[in-house]
N, C-alpha and C. Protein backbone atom coordinates (compact mmCIF):
# COMPACT_ATOMS: atom_id res chain seq x y z
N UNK A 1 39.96 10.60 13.77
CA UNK A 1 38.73 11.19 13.30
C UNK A 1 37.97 10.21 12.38
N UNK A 2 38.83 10.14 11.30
CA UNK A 2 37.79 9.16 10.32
C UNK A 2 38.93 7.75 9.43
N UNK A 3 38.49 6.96 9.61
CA UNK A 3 39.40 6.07 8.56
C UNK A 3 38.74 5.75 7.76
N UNK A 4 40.28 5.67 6.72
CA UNK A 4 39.75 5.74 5.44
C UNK A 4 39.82 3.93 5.21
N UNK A 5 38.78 3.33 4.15
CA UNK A 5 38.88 1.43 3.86
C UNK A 5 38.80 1.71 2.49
N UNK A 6 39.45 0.79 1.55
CA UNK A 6 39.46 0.39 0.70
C UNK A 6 38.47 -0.25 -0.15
N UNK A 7 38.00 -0.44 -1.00
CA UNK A 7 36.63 -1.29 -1.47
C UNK A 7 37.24 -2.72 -2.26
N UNK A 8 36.80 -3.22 -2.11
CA UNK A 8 37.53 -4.72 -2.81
C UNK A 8 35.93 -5.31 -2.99
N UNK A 9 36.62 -6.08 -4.61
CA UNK A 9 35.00 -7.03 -4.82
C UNK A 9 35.02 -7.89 -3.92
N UNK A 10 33.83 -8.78 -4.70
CA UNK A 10 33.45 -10.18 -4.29
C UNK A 10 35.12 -11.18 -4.49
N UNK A 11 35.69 -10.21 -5.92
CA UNK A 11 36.61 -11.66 -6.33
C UNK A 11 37.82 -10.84 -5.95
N UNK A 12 37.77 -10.46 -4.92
CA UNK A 12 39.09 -9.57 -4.19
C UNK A 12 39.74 -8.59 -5.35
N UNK A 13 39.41 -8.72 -6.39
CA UNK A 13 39.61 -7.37 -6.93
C UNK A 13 39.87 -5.66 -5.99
N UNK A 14 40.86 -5.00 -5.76
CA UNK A 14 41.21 -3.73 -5.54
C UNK A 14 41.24 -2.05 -6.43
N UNK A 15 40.06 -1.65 -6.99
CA UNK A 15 40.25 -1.16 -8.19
C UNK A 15 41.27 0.33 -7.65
N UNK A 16 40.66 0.46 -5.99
CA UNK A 16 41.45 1.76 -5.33
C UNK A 16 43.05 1.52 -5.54
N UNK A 17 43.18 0.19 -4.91
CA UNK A 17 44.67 -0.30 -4.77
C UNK A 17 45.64 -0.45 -6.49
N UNK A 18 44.79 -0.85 -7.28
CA UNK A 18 44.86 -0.80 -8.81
C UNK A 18 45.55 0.47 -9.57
N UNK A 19 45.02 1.19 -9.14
CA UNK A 19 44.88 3.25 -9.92
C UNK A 19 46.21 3.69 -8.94
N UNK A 20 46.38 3.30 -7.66
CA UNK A 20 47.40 4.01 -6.82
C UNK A 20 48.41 3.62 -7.43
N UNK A 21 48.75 1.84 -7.98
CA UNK A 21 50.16 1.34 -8.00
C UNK A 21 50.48 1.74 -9.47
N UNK A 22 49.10 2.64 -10.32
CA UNK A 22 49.57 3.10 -11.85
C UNK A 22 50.08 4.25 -11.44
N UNK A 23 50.06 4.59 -10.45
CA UNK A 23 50.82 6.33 -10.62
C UNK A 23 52.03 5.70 -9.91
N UNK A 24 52.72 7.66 -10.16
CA UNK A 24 54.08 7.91 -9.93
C UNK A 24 54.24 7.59 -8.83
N UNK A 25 55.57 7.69 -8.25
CA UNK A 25 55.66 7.66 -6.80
C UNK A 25 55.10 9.18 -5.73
N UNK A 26 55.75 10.48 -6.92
CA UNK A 26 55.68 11.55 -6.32
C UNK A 26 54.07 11.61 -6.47
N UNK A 27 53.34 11.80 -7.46
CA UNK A 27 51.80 11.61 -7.31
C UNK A 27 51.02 10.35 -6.53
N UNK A 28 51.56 9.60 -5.66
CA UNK A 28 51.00 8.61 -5.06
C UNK A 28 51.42 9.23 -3.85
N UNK A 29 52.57 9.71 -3.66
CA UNK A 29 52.31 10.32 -1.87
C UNK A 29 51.31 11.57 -2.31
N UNK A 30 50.97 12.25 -2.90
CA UNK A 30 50.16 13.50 -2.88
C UNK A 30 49.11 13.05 -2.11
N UNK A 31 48.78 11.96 -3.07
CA UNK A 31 47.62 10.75 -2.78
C UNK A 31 46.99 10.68 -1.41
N UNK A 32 48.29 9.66 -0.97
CA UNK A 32 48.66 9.69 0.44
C UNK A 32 48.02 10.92 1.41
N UNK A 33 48.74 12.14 0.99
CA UNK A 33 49.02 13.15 2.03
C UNK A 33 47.29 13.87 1.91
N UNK A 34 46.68 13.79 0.63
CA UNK A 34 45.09 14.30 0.89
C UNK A 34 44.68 13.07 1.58
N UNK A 35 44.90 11.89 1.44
CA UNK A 35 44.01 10.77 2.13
C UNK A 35 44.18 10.67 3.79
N UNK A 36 45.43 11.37 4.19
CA UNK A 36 45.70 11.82 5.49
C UNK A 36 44.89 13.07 6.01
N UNK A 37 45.07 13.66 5.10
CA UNK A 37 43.87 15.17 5.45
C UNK A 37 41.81 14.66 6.02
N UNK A 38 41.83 13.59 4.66
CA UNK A 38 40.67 12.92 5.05
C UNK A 38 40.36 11.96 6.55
N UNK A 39 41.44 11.83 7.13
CA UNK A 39 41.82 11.22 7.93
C UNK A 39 41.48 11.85 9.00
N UNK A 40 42.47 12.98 9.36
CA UNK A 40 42.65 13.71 10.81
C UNK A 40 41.83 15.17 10.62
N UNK A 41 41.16 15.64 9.28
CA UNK A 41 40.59 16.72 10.09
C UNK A 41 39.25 16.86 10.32
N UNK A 42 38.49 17.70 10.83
CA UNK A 42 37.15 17.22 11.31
C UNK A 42 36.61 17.99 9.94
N UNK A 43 36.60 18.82 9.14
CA UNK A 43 36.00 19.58 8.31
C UNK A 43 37.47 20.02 7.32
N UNK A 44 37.26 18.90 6.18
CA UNK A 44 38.04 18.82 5.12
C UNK A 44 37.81 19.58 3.93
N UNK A 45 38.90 20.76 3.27
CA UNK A 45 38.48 21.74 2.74
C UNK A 45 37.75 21.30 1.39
N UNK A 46 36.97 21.83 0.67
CA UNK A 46 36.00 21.25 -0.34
C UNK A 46 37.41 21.32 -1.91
N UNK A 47 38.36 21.82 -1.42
CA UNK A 47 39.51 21.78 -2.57
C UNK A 47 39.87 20.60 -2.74
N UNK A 48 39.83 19.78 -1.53
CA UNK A 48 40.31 18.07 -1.66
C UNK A 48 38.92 17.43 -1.57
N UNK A 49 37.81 17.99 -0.89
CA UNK A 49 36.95 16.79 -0.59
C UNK A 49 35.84 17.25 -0.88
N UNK A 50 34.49 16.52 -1.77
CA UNK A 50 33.19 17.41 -1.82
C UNK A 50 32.40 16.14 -2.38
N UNK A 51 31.18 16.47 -2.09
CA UNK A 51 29.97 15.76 -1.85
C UNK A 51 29.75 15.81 -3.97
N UNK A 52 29.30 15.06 -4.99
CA UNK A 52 29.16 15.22 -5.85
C UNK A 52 27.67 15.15 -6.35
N UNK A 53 26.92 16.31 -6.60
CA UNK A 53 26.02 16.18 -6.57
C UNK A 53 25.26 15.40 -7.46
N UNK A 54 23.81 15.20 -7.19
CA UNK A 54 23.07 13.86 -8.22
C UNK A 54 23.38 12.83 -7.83
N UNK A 55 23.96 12.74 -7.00
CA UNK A 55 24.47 11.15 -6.70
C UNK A 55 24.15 10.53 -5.28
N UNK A 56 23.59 9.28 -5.62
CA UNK A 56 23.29 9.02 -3.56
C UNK A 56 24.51 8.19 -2.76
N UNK A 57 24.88 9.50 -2.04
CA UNK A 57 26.12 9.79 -1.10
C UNK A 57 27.27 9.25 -1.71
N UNK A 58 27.78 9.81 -3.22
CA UNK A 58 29.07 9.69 -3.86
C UNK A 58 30.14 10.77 -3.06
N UNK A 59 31.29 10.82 -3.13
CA UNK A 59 31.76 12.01 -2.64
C UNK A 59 33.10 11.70 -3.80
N UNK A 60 34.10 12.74 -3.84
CA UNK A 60 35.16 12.76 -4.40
C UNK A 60 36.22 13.68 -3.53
N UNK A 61 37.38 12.69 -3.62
CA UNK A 61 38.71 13.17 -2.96
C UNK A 61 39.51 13.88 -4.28
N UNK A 62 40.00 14.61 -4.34
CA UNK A 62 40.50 15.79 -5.55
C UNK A 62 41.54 16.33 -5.15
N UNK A 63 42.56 15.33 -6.09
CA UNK A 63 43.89 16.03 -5.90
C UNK A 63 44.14 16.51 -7.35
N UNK A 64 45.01 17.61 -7.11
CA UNK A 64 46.55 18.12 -8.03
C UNK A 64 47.28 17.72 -7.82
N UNK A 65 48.41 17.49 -9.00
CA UNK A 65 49.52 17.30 -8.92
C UNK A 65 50.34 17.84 -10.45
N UNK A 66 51.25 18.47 -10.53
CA UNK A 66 51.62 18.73 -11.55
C UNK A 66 50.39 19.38 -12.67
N UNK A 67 50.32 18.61 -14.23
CA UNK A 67 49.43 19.20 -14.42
C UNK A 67 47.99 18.65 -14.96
N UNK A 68 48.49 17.52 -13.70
CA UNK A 68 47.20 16.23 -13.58
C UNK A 68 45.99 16.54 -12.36
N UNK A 69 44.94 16.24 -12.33
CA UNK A 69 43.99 16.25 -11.69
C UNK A 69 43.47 15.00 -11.37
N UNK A 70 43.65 14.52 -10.17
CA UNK A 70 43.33 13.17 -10.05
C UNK A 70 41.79 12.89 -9.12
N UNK A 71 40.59 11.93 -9.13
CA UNK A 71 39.35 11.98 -9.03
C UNK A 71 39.40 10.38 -8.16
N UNK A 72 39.10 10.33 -6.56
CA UNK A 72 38.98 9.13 -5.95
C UNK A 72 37.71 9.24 -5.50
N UNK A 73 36.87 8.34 -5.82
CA UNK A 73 35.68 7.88 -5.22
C UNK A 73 35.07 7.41 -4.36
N UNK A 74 34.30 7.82 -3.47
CA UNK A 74 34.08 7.51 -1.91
C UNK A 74 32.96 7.35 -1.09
N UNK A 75 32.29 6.94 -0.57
CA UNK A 75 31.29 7.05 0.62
C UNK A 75 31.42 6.65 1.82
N UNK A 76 30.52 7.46 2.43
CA UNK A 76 30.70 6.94 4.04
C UNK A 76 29.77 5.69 4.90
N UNK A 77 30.23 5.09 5.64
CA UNK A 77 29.64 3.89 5.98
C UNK A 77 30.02 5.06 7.82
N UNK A 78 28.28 4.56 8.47
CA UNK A 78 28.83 5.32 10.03
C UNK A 78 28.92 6.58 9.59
N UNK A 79 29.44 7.36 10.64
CA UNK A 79 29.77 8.31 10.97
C UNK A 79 31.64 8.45 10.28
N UNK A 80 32.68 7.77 10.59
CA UNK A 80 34.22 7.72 11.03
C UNK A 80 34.32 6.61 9.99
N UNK A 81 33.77 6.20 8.93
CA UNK A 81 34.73 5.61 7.89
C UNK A 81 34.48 5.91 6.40
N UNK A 82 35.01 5.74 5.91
CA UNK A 82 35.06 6.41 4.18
C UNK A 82 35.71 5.12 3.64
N UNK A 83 34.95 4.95 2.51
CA UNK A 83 35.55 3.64 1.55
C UNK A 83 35.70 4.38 0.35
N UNK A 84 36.92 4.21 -0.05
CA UNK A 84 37.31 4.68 -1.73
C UNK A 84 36.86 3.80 -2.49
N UNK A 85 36.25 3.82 -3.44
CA UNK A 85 36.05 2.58 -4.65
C UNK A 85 37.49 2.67 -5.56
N UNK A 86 37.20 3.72 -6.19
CA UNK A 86 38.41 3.50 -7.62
C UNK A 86 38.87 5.40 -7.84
N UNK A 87 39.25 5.49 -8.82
CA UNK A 87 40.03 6.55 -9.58
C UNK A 87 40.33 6.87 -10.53
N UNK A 88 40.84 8.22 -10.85
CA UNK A 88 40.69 8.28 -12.35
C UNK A 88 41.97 9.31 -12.53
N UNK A 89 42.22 9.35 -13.54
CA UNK A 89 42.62 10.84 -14.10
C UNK A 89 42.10 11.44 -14.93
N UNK A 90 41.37 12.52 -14.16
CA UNK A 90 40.39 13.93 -14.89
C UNK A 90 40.86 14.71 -16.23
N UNK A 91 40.24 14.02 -17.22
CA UNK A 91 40.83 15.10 -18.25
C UNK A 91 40.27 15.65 -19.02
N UNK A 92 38.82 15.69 -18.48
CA UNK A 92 38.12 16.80 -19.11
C UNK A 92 37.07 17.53 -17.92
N UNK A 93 36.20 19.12 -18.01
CA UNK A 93 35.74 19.20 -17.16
C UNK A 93 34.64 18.68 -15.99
N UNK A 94 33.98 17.85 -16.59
CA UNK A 94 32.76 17.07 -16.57
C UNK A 94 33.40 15.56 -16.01
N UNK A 95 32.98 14.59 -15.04
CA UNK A 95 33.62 13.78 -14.89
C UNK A 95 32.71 12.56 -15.06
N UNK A 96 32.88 11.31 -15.78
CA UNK A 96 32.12 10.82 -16.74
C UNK A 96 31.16 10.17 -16.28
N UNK A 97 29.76 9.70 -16.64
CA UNK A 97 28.91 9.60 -15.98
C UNK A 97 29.02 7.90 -15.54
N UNK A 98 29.71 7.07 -16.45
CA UNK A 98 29.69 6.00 -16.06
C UNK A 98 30.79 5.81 -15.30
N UNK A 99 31.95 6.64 -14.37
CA UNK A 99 32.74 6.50 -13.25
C UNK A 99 32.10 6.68 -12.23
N UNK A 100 30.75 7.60 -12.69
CA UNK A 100 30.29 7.78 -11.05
C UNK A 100 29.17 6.57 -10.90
N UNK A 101 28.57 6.28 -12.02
CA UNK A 101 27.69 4.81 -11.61
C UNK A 101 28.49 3.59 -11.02
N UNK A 102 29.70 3.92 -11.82
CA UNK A 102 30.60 2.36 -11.26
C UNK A 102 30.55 2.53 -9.89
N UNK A 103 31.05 3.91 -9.21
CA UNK A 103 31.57 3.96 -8.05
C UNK A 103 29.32 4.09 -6.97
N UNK A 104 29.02 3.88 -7.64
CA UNK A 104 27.43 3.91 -7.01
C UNK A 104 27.16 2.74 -6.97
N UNK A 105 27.53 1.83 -8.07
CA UNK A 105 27.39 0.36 -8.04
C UNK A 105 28.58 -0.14 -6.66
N UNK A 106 29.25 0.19 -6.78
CA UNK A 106 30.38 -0.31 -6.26
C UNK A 106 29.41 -0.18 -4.37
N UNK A 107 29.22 0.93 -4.25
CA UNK A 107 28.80 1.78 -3.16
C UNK A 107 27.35 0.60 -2.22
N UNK A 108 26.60 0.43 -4.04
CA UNK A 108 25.71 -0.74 -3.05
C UNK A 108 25.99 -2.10 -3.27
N UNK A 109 26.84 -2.57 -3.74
CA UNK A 109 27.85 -3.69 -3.28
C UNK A 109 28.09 -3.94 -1.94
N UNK A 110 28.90 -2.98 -1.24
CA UNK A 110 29.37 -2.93 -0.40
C UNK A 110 28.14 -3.04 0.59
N UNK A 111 27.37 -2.07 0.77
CA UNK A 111 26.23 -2.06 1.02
C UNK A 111 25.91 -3.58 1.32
N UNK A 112 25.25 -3.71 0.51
CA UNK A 112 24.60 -5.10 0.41
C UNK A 112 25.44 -6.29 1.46
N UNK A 113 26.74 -6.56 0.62
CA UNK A 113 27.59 -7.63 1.46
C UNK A 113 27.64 -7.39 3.12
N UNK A 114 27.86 -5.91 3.30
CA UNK A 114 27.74 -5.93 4.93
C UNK A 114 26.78 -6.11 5.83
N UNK A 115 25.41 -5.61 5.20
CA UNK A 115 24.21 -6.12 5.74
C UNK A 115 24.27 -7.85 5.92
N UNK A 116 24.63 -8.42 4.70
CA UNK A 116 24.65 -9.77 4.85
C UNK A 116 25.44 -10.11 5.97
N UNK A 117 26.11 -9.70 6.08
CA UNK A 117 27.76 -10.37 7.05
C UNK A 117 27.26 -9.97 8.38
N UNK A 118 26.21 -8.70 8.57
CA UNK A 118 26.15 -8.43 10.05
C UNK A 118 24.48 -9.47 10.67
N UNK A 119 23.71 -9.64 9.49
CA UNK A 119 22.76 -10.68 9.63
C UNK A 119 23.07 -12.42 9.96
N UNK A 120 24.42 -12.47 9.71
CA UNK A 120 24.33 -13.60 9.59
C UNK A 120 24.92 -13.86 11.53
């Protein structure tokens, strides 16, 4: 259905790959097992996955685990791919305004470099 890519800078920086290898093992398959959901189903329930509004085409992957709430950052490139930028752990209700610019910056980064790469 859809694959999921990773976002990496210019200086190969991984901030997705970064946040995964700080968690647990048991909270990193949770990880896993919503990022599989994002994967194979055609209409992913808004408990793991939702569009965040105010934002141009941010989305957030939203897991539980224990009595953590964890926040992955995302957009779609196409139709069938999703790039995570980075992550967080949610610990208050409101989720902060400069995680979602990073992950907007991040968003036309990406942006940008691929236009370049498919022009050239």
């Amino acid at each position: 259905m859809r694959t999921v890519t990773f976002y990496t800078t210019t200086g190969g920086k991984c901030p997705i790959r970064d946040f995964l290898d700080s968690l647990s093992a048991k909270a990193a398959q949770k990880v896993a097992w919503v990022l599989s959901l994002l994967e194979d189903l055609e209409v992913v329930p808004s408990t793991y996955f939702k569009k965040l509004s105010g934002t141009e085409g941010i989305w957030e992957c939203r897991i539980r685990f224990g009595s953590n709430a964890y926040r992955l950052f995302c957009f779609f490139i196409d139709k069938g791919e999703v790039v995570i930028t980075h992550g967080l752990v949610k610990k208050s209700r409101r989720i902060p305004i400069n995680e979602i610019q990073k992950a907007e910056a991040y968003r036309k980064d990406f942006l940008k470099r691929r236009m370049r790469e498919n022009n050239e």
